[in-house]
N, C-alpha and C. Protein backbone atom coordinates (compact mmCIF):
# COMPACT_ATOMS: atom_id res chain seq x y z
N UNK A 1 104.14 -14.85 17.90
CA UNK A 1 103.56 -15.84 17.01
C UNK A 1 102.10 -16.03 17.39
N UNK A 2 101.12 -16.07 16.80
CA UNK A 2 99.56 -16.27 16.81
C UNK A 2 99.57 -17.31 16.94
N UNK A 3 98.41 -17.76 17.83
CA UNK A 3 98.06 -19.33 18.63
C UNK A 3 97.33 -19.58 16.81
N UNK A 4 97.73 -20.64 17.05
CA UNK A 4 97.02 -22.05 15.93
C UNK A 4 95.48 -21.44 16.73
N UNK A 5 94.62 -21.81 15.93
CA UNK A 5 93.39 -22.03 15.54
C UNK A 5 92.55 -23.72 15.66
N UNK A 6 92.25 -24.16 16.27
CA UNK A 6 91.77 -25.42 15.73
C UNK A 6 90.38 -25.35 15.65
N UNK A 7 89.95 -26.43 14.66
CA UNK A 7 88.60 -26.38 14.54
C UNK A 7 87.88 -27.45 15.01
N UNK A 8 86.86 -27.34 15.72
CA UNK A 8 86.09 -28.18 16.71
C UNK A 8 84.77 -28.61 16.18
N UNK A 9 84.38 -29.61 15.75
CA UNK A 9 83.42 -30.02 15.06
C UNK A 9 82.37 -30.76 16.00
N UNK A 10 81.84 -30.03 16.18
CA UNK A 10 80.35 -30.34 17.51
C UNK A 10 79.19 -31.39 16.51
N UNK A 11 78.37 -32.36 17.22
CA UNK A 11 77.73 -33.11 16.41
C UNK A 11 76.44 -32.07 16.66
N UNK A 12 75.96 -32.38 15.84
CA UNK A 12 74.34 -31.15 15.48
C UNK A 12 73.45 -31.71 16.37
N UNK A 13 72.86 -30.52 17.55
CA UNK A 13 72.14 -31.29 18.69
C UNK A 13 70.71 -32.16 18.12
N UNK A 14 70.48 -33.15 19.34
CA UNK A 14 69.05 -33.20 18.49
C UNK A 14 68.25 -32.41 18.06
N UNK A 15 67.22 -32.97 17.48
CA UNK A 15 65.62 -31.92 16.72
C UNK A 15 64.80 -32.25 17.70
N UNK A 16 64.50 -32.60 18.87
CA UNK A 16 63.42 -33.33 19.43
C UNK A 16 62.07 -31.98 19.13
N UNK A 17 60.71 -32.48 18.36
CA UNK A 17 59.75 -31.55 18.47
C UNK A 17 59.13 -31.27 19.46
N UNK A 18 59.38 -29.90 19.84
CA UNK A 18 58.51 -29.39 21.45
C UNK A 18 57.14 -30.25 21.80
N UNK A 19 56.24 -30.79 21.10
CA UNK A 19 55.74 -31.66 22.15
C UNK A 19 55.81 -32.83 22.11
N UNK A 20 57.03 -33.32 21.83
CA UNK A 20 57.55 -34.69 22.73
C UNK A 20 58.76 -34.57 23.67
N UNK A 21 58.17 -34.86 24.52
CA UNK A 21 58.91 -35.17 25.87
C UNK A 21 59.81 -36.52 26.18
N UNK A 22 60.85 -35.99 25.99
CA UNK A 22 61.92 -37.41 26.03
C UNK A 22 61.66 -37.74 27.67
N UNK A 23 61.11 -37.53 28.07
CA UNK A 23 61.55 -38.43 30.07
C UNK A 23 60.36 -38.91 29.73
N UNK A 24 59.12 -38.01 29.30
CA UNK A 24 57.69 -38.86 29.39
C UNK A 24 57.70 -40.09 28.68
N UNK A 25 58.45 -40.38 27.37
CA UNK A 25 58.54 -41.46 26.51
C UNK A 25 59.42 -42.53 27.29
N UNK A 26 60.70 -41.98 27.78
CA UNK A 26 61.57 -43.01 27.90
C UNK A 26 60.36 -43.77 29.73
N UNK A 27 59.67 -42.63 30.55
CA UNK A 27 58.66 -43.48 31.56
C UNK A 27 57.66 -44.54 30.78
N UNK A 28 57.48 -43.66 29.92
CA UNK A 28 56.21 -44.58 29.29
C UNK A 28 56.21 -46.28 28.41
N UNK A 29 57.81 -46.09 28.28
CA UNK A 29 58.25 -47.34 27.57
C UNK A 29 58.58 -48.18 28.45
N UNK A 30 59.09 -47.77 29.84
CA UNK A 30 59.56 -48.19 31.29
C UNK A 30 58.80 -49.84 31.17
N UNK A 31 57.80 -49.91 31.20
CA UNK A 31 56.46 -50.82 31.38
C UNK A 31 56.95 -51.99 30.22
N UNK A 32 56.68 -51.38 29.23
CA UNK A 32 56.15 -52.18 28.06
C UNK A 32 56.67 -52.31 27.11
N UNK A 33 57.87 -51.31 27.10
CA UNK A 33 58.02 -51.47 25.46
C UNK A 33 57.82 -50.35 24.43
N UNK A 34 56.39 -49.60 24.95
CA UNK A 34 55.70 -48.87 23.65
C UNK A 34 55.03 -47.88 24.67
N UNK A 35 55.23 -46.58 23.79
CA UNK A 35 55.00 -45.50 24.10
C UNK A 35 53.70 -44.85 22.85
N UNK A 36 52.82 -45.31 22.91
CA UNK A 36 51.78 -44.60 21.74
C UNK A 36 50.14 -44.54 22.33
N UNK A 37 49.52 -44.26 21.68
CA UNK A 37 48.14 -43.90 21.92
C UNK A 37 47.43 -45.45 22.34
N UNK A 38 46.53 -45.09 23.21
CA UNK A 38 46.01 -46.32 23.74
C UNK A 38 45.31 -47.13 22.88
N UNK A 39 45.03 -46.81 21.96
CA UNK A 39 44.00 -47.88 20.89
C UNK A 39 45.27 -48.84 20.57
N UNK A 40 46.49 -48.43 20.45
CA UNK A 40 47.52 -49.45 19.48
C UNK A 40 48.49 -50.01 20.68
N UNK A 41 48.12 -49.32 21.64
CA UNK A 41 49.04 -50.04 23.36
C UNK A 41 49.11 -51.79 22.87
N UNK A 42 47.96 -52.23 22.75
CA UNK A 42 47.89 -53.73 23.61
C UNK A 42 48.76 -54.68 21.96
N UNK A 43 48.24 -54.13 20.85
CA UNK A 43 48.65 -54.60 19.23
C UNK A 43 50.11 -54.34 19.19
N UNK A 44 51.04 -53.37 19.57
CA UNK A 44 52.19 -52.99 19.45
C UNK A 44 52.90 -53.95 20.92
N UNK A 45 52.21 -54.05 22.19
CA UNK A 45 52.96 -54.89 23.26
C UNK A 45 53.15 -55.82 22.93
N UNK A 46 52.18 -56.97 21.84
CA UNK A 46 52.32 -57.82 21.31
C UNK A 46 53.60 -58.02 19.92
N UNK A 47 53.89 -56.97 19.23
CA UNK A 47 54.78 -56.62 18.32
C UNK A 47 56.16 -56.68 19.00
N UNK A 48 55.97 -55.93 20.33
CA UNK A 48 57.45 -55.97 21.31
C UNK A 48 57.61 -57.45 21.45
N UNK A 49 56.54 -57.80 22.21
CA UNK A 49 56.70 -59.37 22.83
C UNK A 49 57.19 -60.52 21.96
N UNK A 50 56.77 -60.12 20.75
CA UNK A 50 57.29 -61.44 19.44
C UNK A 50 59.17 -60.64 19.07
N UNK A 51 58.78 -59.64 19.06
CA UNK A 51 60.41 -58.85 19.21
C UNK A 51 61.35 -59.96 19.91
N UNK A 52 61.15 -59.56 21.63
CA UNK A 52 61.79 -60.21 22.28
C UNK A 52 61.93 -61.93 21.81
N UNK A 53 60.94 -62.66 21.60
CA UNK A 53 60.92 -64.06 21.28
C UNK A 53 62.06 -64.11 19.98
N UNK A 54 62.18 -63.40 19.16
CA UNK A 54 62.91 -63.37 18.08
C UNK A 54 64.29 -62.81 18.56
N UNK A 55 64.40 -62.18 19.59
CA UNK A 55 65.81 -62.10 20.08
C UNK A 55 66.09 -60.60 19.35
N UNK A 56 64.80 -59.54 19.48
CA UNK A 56 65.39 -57.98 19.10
C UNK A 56 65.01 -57.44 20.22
N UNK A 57 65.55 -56.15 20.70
CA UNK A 57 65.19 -55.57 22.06
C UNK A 57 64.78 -54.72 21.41
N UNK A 58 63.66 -54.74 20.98
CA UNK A 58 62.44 -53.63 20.47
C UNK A 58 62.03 -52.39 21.47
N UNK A 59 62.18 -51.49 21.30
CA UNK A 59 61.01 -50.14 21.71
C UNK A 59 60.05 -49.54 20.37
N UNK A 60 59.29 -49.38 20.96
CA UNK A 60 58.07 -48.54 20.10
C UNK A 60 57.20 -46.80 20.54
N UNK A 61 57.70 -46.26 19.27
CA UNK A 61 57.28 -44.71 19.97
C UNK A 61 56.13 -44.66 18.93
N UNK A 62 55.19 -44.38 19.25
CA UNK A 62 54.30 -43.46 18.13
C UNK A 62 53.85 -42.06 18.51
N UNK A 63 53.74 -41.60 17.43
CA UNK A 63 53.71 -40.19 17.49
C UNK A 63 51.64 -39.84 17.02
N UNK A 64 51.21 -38.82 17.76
CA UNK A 64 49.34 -38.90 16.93
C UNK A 64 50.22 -38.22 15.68
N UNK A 65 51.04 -36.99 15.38
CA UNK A 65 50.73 -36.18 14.52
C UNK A 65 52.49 -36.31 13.78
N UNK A 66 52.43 -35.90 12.77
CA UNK A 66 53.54 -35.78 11.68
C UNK A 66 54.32 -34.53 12.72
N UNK A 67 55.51 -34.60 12.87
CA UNK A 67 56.65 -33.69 13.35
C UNK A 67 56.98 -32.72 12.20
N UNK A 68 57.35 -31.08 12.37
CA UNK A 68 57.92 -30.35 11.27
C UNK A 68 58.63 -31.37 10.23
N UNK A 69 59.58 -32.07 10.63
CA UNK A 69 60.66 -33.12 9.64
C UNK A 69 60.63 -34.33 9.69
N UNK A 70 60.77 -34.85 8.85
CA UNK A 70 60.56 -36.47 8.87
C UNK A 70 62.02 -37.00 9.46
N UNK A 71 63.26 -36.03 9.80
CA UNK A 71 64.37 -36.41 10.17
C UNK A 71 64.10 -36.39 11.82
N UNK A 72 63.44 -35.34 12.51
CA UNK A 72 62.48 -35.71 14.15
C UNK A 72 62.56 -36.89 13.98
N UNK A 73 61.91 -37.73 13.41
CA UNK A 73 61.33 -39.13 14.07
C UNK A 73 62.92 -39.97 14.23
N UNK A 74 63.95 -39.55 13.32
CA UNK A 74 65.01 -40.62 13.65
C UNK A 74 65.88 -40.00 15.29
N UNK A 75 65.96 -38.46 15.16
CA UNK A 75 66.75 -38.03 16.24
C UNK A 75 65.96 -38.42 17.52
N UNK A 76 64.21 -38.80 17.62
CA UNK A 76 63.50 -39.37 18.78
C UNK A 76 63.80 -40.31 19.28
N UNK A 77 63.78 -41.47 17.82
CA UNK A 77 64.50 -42.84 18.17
C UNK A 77 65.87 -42.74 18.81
N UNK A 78 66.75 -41.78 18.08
CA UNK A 78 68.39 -41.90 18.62
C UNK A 78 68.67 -41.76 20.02
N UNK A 79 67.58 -40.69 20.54
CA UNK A 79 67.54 -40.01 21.79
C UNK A 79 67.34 -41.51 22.78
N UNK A 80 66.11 -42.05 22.52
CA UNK A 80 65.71 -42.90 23.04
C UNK A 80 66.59 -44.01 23.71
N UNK A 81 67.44 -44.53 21.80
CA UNK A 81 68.31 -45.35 22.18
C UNK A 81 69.64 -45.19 23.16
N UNK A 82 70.07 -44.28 23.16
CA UNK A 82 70.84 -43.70 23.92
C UNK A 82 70.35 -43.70 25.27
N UNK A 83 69.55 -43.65 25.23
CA UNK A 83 68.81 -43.56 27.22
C UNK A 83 68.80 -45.08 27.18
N UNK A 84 68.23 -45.75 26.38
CA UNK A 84 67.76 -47.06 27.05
C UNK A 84 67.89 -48.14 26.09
N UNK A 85 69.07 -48.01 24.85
CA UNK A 85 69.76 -49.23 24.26
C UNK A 85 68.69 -50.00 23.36
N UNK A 86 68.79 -51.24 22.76
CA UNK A 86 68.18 -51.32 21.83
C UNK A 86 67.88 -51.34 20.66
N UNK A 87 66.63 -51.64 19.98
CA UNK A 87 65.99 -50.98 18.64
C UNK A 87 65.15 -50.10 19.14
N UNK A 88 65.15 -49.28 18.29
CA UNK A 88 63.93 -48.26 18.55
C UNK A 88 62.86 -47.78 17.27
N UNK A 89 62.04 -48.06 17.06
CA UNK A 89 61.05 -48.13 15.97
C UNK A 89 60.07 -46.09 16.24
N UNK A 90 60.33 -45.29 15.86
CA UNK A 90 59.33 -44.55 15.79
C UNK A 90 58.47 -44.21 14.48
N UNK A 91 57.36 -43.54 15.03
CA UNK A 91 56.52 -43.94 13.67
C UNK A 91 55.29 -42.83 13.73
N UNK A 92 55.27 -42.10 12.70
CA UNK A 92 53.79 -41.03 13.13
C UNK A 92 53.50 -41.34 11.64
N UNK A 93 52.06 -40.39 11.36
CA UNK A 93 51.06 -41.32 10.41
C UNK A 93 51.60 -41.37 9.02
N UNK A 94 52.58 -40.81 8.65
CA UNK A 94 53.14 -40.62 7.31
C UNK A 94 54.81 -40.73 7.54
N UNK A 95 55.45 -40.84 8.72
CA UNK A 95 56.91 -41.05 8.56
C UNK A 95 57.68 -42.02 9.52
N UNK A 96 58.68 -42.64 9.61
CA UNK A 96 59.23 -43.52 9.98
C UNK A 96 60.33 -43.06 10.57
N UNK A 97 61.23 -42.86 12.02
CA UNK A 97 62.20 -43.41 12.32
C UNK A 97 62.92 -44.57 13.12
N UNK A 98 64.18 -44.20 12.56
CA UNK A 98 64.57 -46.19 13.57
C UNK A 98 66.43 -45.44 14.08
N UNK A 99 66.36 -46.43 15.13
CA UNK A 99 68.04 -46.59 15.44
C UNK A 99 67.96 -47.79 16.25
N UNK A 100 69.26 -48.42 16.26
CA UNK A 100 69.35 -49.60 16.65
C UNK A 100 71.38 -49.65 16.59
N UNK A 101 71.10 -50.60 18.29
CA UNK A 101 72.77 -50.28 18.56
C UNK A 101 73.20 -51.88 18.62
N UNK A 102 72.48 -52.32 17.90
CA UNK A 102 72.64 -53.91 17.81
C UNK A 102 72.86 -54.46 16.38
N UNK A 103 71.55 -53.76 15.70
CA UNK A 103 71.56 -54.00 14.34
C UNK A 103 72.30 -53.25 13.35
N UNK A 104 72.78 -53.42 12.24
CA UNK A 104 72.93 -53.02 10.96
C UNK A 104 72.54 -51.65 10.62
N UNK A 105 73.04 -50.90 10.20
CA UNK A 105 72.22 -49.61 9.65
C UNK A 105 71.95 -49.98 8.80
N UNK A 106 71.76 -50.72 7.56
CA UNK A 106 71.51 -51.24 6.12
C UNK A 106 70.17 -51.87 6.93
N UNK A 107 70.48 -52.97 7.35
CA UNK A 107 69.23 -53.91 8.17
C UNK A 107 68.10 -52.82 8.45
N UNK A 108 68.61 -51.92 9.34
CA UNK A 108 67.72 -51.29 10.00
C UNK A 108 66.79 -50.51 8.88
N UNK A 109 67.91 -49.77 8.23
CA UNK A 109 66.87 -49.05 6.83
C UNK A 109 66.38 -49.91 6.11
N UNK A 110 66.26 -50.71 5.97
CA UNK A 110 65.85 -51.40 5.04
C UNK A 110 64.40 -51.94 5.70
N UNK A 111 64.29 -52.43 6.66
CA UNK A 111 63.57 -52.69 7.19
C UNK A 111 62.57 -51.04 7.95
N UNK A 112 62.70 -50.51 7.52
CA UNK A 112 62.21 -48.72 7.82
C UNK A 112 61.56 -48.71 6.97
N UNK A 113 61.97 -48.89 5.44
CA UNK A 113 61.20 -48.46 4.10
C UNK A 113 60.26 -49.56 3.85
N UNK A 114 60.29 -50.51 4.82
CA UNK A 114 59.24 -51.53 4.83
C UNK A 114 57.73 -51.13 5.63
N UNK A 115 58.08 -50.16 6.26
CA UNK A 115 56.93 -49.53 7.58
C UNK A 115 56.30 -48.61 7.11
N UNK A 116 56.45 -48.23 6.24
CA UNK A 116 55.30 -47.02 5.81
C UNK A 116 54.49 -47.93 5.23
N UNK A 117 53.32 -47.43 6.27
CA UNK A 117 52.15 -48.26 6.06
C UNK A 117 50.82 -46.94 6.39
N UNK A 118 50.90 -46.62 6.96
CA UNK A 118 50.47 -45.41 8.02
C UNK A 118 49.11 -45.71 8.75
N UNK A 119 49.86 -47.27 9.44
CA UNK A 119 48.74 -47.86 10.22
C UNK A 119 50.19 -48.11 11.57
N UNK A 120 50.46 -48.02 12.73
CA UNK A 120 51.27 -48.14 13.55
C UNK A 120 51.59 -49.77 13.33
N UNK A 121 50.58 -50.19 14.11
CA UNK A 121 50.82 -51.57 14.04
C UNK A 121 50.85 -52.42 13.25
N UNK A 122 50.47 -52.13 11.89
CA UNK A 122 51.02 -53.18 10.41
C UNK A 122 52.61 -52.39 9.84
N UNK A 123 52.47 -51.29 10.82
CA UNK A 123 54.22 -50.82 10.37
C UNK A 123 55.25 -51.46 11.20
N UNK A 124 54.71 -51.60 12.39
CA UNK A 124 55.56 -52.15 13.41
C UNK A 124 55.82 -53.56 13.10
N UNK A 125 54.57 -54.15 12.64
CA UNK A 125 54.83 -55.99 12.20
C UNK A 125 55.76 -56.12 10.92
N UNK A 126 55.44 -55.12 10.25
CA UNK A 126 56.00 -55.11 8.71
C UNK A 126 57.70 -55.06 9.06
N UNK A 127 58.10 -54.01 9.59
CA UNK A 127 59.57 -53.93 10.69
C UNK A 127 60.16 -54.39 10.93
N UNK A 128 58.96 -55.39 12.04
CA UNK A 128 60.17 -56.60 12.87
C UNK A 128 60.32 -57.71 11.88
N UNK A 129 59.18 -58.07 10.62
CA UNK A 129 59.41 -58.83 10.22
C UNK A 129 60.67 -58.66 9.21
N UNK A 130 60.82 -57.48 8.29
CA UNK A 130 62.12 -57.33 7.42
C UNK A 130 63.06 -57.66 8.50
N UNK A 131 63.53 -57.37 9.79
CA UNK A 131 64.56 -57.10 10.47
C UNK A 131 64.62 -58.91 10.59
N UNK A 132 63.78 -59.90 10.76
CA UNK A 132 64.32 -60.99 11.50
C UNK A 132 64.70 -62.06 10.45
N UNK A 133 64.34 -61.36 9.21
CA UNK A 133 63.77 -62.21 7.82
C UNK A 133 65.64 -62.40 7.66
N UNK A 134 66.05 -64.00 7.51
CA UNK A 134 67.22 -64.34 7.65
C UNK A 134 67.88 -63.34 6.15
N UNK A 135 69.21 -62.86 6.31
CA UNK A 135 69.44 -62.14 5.48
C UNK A 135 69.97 -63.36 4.26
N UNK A 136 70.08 -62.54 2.93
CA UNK A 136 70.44 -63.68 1.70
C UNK A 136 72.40 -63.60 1.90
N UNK A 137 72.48 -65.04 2.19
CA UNK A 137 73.89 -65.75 2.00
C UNK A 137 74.68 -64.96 0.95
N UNK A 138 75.55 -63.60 1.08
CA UNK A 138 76.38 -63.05 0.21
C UNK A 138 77.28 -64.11 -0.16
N UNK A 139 78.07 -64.50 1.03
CA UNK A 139 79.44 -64.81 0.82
C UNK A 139 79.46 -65.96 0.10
N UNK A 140 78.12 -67.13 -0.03
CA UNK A 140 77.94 -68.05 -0.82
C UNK A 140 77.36 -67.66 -2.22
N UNK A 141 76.45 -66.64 -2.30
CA UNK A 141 76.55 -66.39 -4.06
C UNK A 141 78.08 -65.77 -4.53
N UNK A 142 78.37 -65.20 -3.49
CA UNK A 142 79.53 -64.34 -4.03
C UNK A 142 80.88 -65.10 -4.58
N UNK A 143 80.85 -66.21 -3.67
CA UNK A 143 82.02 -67.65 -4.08
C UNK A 143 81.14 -68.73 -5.49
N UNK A 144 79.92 -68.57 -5.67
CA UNK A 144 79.11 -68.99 -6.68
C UNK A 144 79.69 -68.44 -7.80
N UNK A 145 80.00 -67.19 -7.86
CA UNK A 145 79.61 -66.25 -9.20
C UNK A 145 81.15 -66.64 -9.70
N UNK A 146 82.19 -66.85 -8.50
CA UNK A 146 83.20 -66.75 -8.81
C UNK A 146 83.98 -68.24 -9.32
N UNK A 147 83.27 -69.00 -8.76
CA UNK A 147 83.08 -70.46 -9.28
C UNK A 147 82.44 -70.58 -10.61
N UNK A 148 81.58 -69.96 -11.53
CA UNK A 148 80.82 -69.92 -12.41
C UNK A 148 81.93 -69.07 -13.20
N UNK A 149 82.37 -67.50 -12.91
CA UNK A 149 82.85 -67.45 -14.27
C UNK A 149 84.57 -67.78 -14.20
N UNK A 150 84.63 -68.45 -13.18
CA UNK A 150 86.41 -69.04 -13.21
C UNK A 150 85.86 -70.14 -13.94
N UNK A 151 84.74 -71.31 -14.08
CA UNK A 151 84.80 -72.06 -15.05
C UNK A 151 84.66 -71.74 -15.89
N UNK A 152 83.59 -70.59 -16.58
CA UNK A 152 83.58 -69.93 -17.93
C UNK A 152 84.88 -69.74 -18.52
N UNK A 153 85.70 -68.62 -17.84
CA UNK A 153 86.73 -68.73 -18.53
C UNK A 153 87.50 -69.73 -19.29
N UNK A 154 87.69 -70.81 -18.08
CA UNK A 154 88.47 -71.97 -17.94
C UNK A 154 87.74 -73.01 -19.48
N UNK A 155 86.82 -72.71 -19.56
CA UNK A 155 86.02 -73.46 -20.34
C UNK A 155 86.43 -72.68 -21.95
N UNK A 156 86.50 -71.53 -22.01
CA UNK A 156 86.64 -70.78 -23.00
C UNK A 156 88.15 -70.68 -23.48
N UNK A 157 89.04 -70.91 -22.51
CA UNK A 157 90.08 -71.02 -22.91
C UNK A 157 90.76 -71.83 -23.62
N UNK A 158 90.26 -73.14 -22.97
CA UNK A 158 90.48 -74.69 -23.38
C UNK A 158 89.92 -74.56 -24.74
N UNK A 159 88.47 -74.25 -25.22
CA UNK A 159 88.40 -74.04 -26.27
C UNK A 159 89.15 -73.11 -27.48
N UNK A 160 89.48 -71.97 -26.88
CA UNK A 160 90.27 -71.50 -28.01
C UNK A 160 91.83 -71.81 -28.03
N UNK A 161 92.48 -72.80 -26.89
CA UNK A 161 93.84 -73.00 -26.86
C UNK A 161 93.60 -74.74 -28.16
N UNK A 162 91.89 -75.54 -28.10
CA UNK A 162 91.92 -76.35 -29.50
C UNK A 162 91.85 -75.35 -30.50
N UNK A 163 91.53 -74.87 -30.62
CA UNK A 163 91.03 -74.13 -31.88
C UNK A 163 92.57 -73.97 -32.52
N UNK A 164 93.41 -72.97 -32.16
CA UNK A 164 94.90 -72.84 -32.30
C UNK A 164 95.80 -74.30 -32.43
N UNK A 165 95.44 -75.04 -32.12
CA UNK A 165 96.52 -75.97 -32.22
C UNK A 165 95.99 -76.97 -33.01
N UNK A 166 94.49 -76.51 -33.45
CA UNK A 166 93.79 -77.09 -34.95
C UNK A 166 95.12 -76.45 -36.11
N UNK A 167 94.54 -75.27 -35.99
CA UNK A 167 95.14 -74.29 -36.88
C UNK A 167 96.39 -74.47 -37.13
N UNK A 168 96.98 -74.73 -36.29
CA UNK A 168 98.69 -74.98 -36.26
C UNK A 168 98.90 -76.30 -36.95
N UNK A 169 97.57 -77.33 -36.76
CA UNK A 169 98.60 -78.81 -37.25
C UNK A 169 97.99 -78.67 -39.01
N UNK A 170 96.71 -77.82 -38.82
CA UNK A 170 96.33 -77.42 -40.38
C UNK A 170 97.51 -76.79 -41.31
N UNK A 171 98.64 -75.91 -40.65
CA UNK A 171 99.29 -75.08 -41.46
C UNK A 171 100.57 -75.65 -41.71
């Protein structure tokens, strides 16, 4: 009898682009927070620092140059988070990635498509701010809507259960 076969489904390694160095980033964040070019160091430590006050464990990668794929910048962040937990915000001049083992993936994207800015640090503010911005009360519109058309009905019914029993004392 021939051995069974099974099939083994490996997750697809990272993309990291040859010149970023995952140990140099995860040293460089060691400090501060943020791993990017020195002009946006001190504007982005400040972005971490209101992070933390708001209760997100922010990291910040910037990249000088666009990576082959705009999917790099999320497997950088993933890498990241995985070493050292967190949010992780990366960002080069035209693309955005994020992971976060705290937050929402909805939250998180959502707050991603808020960062293309292709200024680091009005992407990074733009970011933390979607991420802390209190989310809208579902479960109270959602008991609203259902309060609204259970009276509609209720309202519509009553009316056509007179209407009929017009009709009935008419006939």
């Amino acid at each position: 009898m021939p051995a069974a076969h099974s099939i083994v489904f490996h997750p697809a390694p990272a993309d990291i682009p040859p010149s970023v160095d995952i140990d140099t980033v995860l040293a460089d964040l060691a400090d501060d927070g943020v791993s990017a070019p020195a002009d946006d160091v001190a504007a982005l430590q400040a972005v971490v620092a209101r992070a933390n006050d708001e209760g997100v464990d922010l990291r910040i990668v910037v990249l000088a140059e666009n990576p082959a794929r705009d999917s790099q910048l999320r497997d950088i962040a993933t890498e990241v988070g995985v070493h050292d937990g967190g949010t992780v915000l990366v960002l080069s001049p035209n693309w955005v990635g994020t992971y976060s083992d705290s937050l929402s993936r909805v939250t998180v994207e959502d707050a991603q498509d808020r960062a293309y800015t292709g200024n680091a640090v009005d992407s990074a503010n733009q970011f933390l701010d979607a991420v802390v911005e209190p989310e809208a009360p579902y479960g109270l519109i959602t008991a609203g809507l259902v309060v609204v058309v259970g009276g509609a009905a209720a309202v519509t019914w009553a009316v056509r259960s007179r209407r009929l029993d017009r009709r009935r004392a008419e006939s």
